[in-house]
N, C-alpha and C. Protein backbone atom coordinates (compact mmCIF):
# COMPACT_ATOMS: atom_id res chain seq x y z
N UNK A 1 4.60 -15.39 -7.23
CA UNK A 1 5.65 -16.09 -7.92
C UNK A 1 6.18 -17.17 -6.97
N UNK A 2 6.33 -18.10 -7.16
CA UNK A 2 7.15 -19.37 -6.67
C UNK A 2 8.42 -19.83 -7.30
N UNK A 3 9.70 -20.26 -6.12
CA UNK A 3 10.90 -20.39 -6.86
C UNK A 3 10.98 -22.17 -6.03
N UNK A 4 11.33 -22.45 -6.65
CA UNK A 4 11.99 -24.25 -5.84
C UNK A 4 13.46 -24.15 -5.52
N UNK A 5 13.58 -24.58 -4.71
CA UNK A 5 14.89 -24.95 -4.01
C UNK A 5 15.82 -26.12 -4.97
N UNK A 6 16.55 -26.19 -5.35
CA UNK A 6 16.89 -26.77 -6.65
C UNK A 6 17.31 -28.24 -5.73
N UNK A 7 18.10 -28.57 -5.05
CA UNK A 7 18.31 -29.17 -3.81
C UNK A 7 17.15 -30.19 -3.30
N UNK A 8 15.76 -29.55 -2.74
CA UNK A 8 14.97 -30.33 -1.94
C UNK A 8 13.63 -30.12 -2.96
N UNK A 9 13.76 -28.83 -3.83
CA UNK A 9 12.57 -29.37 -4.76
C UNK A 9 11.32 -28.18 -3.73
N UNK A 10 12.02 -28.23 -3.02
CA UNK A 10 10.83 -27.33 -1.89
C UNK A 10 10.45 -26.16 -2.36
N UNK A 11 9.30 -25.76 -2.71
CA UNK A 11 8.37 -24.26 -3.50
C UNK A 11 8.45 -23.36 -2.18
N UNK A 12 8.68 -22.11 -2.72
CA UNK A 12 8.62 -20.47 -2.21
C UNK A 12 7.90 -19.73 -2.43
N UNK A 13 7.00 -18.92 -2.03
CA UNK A 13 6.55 -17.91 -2.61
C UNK A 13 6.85 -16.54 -2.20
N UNK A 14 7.43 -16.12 -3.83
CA UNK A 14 8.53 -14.66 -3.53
C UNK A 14 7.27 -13.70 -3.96
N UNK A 15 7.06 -12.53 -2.83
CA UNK A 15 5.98 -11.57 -2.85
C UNK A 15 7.14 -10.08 -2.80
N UNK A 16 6.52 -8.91 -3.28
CA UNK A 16 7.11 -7.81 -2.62
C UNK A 16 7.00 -7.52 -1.15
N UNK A 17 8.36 -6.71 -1.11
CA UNK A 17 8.33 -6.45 0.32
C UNK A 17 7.23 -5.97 1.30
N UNK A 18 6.50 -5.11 0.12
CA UNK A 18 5.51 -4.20 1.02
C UNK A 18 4.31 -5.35 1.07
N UNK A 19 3.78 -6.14 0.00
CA UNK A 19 2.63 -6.85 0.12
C UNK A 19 3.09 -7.75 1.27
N UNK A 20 4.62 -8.48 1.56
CA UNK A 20 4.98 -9.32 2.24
C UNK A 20 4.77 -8.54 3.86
N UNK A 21 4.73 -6.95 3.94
CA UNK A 21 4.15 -6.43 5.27
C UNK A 21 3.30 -6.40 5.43
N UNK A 22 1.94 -6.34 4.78
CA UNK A 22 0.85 -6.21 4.55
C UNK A 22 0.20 -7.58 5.30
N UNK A 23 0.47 -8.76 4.58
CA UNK A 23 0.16 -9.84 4.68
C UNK A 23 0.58 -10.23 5.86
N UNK A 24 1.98 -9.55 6.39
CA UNK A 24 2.31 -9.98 7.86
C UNK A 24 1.51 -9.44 8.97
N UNK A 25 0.90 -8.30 8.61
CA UNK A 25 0.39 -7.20 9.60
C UNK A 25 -1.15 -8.37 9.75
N UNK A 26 -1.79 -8.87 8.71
CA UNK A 26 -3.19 -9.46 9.05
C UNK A 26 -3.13 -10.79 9.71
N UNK A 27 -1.82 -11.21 9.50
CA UNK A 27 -1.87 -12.60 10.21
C UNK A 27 -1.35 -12.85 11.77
N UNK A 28 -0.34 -11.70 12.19
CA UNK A 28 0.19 -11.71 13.18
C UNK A 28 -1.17 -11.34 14.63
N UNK A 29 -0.98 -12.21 15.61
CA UNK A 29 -1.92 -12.23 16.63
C UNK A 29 -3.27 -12.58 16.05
N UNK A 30 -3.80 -13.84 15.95
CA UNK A 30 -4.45 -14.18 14.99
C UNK A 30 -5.01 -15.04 15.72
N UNK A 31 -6.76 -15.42 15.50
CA UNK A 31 -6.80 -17.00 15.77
C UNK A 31 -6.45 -18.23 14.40
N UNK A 32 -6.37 -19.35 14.89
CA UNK A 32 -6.43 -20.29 13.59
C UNK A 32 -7.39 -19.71 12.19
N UNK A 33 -8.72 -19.61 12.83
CA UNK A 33 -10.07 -19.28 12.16
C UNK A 33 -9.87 -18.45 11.07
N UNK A 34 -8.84 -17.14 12.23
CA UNK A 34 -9.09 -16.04 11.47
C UNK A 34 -7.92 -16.06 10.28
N UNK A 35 -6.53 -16.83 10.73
CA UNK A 35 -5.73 -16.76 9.70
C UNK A 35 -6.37 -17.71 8.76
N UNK A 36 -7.14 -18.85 8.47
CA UNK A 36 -7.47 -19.64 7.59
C UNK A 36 -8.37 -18.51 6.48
N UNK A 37 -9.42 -17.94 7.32
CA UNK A 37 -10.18 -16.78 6.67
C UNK A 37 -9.06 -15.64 5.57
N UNK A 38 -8.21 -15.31 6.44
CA UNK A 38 -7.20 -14.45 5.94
C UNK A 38 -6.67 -15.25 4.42
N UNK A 39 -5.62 -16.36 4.72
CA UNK A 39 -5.23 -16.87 4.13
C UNK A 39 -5.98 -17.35 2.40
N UNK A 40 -7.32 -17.72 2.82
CA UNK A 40 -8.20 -17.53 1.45
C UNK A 40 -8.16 -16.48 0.78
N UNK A 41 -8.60 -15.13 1.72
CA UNK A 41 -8.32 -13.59 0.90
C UNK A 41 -7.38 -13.72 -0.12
N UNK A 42 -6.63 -14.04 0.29
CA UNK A 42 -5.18 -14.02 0.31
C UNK A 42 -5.16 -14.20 -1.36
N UNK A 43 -4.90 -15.91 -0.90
CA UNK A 43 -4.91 -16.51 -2.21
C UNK A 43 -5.68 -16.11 -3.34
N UNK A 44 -6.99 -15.49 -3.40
CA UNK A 44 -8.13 -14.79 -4.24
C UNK A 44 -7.40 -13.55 -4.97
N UNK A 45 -7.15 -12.59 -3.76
CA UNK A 45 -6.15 -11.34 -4.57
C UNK A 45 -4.69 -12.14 -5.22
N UNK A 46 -4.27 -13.09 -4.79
CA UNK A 46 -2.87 -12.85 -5.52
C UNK A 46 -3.22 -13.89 -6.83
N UNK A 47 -4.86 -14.35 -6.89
CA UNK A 47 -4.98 -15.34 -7.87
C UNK A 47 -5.42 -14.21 -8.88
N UNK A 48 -6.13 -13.27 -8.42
CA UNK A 48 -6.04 -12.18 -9.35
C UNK A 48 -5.31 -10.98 -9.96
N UNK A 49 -4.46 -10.66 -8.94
CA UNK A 49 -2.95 -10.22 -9.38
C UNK A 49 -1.99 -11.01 -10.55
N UNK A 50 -2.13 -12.39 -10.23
CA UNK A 50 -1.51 -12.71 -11.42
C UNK A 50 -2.06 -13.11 -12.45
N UNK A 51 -3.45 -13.28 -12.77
CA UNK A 51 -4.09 -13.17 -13.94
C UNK A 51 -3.90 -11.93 -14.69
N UNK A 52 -3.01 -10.60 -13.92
CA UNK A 52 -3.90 -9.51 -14.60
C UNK A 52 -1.73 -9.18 -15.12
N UNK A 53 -1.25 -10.21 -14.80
CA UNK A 53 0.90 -9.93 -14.67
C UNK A 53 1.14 -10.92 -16.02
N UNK A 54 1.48 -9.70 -17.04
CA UNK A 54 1.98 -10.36 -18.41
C UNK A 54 3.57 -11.26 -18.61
N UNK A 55 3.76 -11.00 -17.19
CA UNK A 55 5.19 -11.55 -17.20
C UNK A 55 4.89 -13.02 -16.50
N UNK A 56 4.12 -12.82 -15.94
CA UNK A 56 3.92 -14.82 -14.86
C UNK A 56 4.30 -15.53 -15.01
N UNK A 57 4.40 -16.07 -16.36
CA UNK A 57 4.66 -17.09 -17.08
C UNK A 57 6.11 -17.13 -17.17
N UNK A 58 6.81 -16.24 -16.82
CA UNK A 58 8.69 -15.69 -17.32
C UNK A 58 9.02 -15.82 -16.01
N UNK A 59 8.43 -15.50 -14.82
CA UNK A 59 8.33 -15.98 -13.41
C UNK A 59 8.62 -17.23 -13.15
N UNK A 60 7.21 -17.88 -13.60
CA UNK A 60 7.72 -19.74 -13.13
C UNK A 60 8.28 -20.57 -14.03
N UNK A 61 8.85 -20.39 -14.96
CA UNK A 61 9.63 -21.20 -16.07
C UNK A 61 10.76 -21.07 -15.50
N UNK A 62 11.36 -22.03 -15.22
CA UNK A 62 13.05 -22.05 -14.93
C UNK A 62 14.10 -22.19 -15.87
């Protein structure tokens, strides 16, 4: 989910707490390489997490 800063317009992305540890635990002590590698994962599961979230759409509509 992404929220904008109403102000600067600037995008967020609001995760749960636990995925938000998860995701911290693979990136912390990292090379570039490996967080770029990571970071794709990344994006793949949460591109499929929200294909599969009937609400998404109630998420990013403001």
């Amino acid at each position: 989910m992404t929220v904008a800063d109403a102000e600067t317009g600037v995008e967020f992305v609001v995760v749960r707490a636990d995925l938000y540890a998860r995701i911290r635990r693979l990136v912390e002590d990292r090379s570039d390489e490996e967080i770029q590698a990571t970071a794709s994962q990344i994006n793949e599961i949460m591109q499929d997490d929200d294909a599969l979230d009937p609400w998404l759409e109630s998420y990013q509509t403001p």
